[in-house]
N, C-alpha and C. Protein backbone atom coordinates (compact mmCIF):
# COMPACT_ATOMS: atom_id res chain seq x y z
N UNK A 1 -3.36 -18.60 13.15
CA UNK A 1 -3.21 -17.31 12.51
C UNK A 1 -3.70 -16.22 13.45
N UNK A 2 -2.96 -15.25 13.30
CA UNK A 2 -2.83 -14.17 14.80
C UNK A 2 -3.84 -12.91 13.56
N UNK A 3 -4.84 -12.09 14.20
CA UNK A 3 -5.29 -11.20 13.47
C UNK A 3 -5.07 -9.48 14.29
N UNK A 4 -4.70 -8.79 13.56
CA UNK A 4 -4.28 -7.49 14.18
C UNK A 4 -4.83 -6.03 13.93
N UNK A 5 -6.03 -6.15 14.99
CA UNK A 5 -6.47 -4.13 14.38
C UNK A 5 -5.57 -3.14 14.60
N UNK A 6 -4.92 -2.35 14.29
CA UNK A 6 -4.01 -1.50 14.04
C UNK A 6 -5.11 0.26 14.47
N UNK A 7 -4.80 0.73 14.98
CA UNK A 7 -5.45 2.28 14.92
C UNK A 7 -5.13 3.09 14.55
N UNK A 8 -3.70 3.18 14.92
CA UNK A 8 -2.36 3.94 14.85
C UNK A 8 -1.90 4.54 12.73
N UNK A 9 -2.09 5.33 12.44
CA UNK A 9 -2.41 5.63 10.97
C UNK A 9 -0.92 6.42 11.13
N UNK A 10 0.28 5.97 10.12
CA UNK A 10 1.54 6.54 9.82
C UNK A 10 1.55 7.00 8.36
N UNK A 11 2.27 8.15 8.40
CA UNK A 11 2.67 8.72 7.17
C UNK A 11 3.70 7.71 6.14
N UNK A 12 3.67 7.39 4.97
CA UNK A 12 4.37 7.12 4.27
C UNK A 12 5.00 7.67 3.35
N UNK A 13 4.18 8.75 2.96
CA UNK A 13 5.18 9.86 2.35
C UNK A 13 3.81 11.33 2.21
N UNK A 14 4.34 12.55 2.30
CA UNK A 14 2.99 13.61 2.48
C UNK A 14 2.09 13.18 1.61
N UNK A 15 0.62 13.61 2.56
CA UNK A 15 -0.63 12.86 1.75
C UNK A 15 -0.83 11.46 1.41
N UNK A 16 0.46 10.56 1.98
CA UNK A 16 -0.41 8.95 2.14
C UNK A 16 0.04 8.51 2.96
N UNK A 17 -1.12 7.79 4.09
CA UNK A 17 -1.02 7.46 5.51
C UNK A 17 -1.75 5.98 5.16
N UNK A 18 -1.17 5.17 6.21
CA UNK A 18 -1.42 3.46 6.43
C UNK A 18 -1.42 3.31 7.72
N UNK A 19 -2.17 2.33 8.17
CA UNK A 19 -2.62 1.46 8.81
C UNK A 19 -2.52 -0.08 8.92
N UNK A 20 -1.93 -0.65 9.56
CA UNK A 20 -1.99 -2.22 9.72
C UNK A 20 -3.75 -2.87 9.87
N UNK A 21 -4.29 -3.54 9.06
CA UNK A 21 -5.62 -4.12 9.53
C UNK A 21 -5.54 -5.47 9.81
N UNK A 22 -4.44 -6.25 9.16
CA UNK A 22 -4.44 -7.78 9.74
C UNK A 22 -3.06 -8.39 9.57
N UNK A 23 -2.94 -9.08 10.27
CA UNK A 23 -1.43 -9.80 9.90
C UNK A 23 -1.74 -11.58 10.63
N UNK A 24 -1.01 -11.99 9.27
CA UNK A 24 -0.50 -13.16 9.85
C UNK A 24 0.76 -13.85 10.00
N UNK A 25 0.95 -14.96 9.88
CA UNK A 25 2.33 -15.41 9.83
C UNK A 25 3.18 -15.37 8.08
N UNK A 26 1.62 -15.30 7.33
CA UNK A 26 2.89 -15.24 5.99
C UNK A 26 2.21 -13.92 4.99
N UNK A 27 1.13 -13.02 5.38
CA UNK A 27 0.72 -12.06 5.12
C UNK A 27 0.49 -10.91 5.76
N UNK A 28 0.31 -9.83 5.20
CA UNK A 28 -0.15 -8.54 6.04
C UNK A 28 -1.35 -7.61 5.13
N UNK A 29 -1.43 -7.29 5.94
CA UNK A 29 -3.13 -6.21 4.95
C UNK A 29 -3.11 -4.93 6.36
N UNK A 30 -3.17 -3.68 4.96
CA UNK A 30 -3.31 -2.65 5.45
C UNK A 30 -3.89 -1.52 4.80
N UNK A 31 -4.65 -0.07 5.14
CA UNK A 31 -5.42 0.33 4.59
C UNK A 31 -4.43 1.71 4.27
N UNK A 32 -4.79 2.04 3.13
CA UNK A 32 -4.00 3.26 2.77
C UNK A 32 -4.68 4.31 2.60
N UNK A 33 -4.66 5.63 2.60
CA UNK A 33 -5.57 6.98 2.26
C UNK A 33 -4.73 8.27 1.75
N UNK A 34 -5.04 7.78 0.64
CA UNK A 34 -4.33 8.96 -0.60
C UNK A 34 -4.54 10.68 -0.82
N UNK A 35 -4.15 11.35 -0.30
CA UNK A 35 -4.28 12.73 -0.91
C UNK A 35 -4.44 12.88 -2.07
N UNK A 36 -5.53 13.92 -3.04
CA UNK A 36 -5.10 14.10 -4.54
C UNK A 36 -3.93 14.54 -4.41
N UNK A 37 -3.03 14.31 -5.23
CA UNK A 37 -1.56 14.82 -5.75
C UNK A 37 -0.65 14.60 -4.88
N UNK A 38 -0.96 13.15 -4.43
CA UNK A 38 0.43 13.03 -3.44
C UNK A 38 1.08 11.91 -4.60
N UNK A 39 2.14 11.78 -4.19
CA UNK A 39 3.06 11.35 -4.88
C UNK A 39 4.01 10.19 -4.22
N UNK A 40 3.91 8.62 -4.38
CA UNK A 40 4.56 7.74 -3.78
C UNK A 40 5.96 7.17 -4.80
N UNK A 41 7.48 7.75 -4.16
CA UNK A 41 8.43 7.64 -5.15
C UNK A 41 8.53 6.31 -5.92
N UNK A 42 9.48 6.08 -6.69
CA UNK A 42 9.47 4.58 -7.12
C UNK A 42 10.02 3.97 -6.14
N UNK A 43 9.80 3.18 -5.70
CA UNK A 43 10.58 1.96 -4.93
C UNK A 43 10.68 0.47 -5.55
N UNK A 44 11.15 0.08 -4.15
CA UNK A 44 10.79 -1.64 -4.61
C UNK A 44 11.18 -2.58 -2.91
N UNK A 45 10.40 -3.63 -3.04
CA UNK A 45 10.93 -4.26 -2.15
C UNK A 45 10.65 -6.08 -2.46
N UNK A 46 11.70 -6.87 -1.65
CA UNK A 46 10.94 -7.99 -2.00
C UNK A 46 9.49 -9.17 -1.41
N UNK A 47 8.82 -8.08 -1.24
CA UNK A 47 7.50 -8.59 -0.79
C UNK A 47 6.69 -8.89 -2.06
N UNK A 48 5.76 -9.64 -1.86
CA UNK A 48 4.84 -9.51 -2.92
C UNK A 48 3.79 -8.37 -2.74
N UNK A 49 2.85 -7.78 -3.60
CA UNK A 49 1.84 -6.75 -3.25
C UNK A 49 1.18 -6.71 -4.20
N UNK A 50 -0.61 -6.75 -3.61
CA UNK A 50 -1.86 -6.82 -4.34
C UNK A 50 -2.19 -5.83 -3.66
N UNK A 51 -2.51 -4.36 -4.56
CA UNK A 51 -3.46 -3.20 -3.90
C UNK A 51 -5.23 -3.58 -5.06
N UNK A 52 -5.90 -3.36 -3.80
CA UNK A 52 -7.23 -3.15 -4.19
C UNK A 52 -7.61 -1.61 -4.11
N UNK A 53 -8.16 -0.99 -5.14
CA UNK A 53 -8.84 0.00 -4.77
C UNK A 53 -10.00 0.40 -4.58
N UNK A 54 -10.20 0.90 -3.45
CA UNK A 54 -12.01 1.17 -2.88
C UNK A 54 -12.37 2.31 -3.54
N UNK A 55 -11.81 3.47 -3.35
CA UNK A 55 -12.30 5.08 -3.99
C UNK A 55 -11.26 5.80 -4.64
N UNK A 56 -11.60 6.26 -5.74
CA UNK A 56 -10.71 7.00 -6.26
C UNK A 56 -9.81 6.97 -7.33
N UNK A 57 -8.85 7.55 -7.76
CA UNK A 57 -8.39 7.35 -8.91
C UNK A 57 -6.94 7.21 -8.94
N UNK A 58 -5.65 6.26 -9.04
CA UNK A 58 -4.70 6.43 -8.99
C UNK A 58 -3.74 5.83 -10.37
N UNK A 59 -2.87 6.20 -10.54
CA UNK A 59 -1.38 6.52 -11.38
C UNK A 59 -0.80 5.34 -11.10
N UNK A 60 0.07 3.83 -11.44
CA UNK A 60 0.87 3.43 -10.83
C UNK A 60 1.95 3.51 -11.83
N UNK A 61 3.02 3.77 -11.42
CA UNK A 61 4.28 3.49 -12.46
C UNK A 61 5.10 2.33 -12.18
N UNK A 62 4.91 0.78 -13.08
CA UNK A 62 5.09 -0.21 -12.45
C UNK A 62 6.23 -0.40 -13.65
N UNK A 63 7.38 -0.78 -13.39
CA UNK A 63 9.04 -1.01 -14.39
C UNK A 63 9.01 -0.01 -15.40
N UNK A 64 8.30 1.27 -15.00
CA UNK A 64 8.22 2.99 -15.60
C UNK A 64 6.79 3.15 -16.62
N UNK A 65 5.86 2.15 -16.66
CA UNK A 65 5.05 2.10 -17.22
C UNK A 65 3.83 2.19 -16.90
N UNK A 66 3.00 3.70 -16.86
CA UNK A 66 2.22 4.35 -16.12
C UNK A 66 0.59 3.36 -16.50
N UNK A 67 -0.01 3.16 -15.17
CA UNK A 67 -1.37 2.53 -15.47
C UNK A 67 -2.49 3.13 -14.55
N UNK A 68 -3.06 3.46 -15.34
CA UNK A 68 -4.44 4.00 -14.42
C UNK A 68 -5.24 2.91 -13.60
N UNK A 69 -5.89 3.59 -12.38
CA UNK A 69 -6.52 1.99 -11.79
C UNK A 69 -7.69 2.94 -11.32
N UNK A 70 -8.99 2.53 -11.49
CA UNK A 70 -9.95 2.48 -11.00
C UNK A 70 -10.70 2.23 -10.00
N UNK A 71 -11.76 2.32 -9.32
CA UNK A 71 -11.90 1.56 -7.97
C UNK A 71 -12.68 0.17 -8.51
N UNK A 72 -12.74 -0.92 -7.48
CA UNK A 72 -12.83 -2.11 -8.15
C UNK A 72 -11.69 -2.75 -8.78
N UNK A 73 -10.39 -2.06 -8.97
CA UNK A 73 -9.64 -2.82 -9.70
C UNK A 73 -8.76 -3.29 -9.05
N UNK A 74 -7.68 -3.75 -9.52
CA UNK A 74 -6.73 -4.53 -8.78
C UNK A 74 -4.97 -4.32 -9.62
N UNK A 75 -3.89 -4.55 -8.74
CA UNK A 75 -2.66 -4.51 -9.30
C UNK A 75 -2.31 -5.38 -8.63
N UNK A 76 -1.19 -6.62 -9.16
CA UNK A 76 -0.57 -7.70 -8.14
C UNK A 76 0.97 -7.25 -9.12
N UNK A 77 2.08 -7.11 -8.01
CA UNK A 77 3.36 -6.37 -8.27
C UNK A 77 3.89 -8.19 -7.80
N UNK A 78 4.84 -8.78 -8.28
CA UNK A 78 6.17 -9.61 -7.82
C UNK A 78 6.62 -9.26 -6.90
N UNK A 79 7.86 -9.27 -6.01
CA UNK A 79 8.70 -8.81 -5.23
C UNK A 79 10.01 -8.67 -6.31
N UNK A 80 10.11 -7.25 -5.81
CA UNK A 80 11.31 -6.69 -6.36
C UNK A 80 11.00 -5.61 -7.62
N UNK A 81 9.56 -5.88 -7.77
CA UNK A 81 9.18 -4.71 -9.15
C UNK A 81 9.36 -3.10 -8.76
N UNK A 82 10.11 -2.51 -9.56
CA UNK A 82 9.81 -1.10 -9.37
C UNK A 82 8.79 -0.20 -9.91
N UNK A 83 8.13 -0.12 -8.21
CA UNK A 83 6.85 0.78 -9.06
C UNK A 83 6.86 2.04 -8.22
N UNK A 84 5.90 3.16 -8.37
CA UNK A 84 5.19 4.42 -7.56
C UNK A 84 3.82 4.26 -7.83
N UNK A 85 3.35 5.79 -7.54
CA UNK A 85 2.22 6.00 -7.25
C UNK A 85 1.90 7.47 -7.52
N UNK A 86 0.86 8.00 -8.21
CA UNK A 86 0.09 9.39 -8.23
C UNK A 86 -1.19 9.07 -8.02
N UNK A 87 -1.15 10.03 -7.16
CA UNK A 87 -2.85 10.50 -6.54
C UNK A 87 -3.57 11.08 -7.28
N UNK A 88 -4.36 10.62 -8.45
CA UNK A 88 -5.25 11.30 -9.25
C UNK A 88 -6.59 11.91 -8.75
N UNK A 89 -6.94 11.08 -7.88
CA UNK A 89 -8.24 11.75 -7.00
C UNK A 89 -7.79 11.60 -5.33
N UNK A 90 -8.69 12.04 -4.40
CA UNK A 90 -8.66 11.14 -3.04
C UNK A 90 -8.68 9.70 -3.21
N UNK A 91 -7.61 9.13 -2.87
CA UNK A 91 -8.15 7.35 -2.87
C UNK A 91 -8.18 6.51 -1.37
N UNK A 92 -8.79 5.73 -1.55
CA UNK A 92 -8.94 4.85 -0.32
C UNK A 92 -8.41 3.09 -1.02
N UNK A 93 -7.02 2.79 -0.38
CA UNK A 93 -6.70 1.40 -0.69
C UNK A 93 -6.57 0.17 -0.37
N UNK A 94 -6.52 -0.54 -0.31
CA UNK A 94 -6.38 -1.98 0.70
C UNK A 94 -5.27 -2.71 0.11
N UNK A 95 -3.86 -2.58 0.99
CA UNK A 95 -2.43 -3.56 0.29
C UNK A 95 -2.30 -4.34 0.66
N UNK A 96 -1.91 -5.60 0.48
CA UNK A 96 -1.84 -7.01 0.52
C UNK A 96 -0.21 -6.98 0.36
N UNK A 97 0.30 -7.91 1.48
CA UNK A 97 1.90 -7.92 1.61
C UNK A 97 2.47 -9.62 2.13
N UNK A 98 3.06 -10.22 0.98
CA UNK A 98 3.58 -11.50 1.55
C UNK A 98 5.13 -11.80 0.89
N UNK A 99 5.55 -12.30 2.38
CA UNK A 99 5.27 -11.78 3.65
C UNK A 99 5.07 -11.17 4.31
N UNK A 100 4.55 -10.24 5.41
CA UNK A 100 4.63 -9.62 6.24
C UNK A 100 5.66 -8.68 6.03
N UNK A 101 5.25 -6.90 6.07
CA UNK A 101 6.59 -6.35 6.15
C UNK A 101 7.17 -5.62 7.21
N UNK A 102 8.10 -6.29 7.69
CA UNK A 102 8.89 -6.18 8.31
C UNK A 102 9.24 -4.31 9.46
N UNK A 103 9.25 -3.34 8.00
CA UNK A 103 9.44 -2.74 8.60
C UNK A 103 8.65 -1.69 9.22
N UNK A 104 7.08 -2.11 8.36
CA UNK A 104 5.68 -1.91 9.14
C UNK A 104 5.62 -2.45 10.22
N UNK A 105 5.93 -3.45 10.65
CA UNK A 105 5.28 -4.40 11.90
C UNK A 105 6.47 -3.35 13.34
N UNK A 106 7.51 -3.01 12.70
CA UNK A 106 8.14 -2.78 13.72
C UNK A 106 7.66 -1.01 14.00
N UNK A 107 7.39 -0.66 13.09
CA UNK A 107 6.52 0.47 12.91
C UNK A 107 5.41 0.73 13.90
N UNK A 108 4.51 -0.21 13.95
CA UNK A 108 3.35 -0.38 14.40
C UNK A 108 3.50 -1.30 15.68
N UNK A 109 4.86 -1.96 16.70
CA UNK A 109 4.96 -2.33 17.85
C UNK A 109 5.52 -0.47 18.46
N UNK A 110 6.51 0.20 17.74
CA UNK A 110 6.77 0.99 18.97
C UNK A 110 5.72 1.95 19.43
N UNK A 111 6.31 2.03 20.75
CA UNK A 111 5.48 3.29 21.10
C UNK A 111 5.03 4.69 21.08
């Protein structure tokens, strides 16, 4: 298992930026940092995803059904669920991705 510090912090949409912190061959972990009132659209992909939250307060809208999360808490999404995101406070997150996504990793090789 290959482990990967990442430095390099990308926008994902205004007011939330990520970071790669580890990857392996069938996972990825990366750190997220939320603006209050930023806003992550609905999406979906087929990865799996466990966000932990360290600080702060966030919104998730997971198959349109809004849940507050706390720090200490936890969300584990399927692959393929449609969810978002509101920034209720500053948050600080930690996402969990299996497999590996794809279009982070290629994200985080260019130059």
């Amino acid at each position: 298992m290959a482990e990967q510090q990442q430095e390099r912090w990308f926008e994902v949409a205004p007011g939330i930026r990520r970071r790669t912190i580890a990857v392996t061959e069938r996972m990825q972990q990366i750190m997220v940092q939320l603006d209050q009132g930023a806003r992550l659209p609905e999406h979906r992909h087929p990865h799996e995803q466990i966000t932990y939250l360290i600080l702060g307060r966030l919104r998730f809208f997971i198959n349109g059904t809004a849940r507050d999360v706390a720090p200490g808490e936890t969300v584990a999404l399927p692959g393929n669920t449609p969810h978002g995101v509101e920034t209720l406070e500053a948050s600080l997150a930690i996402d969990t991705f299996s497999p590996p996504r794809e279009d982070m990793l290629a994200q985080d090789a260019a130059p």
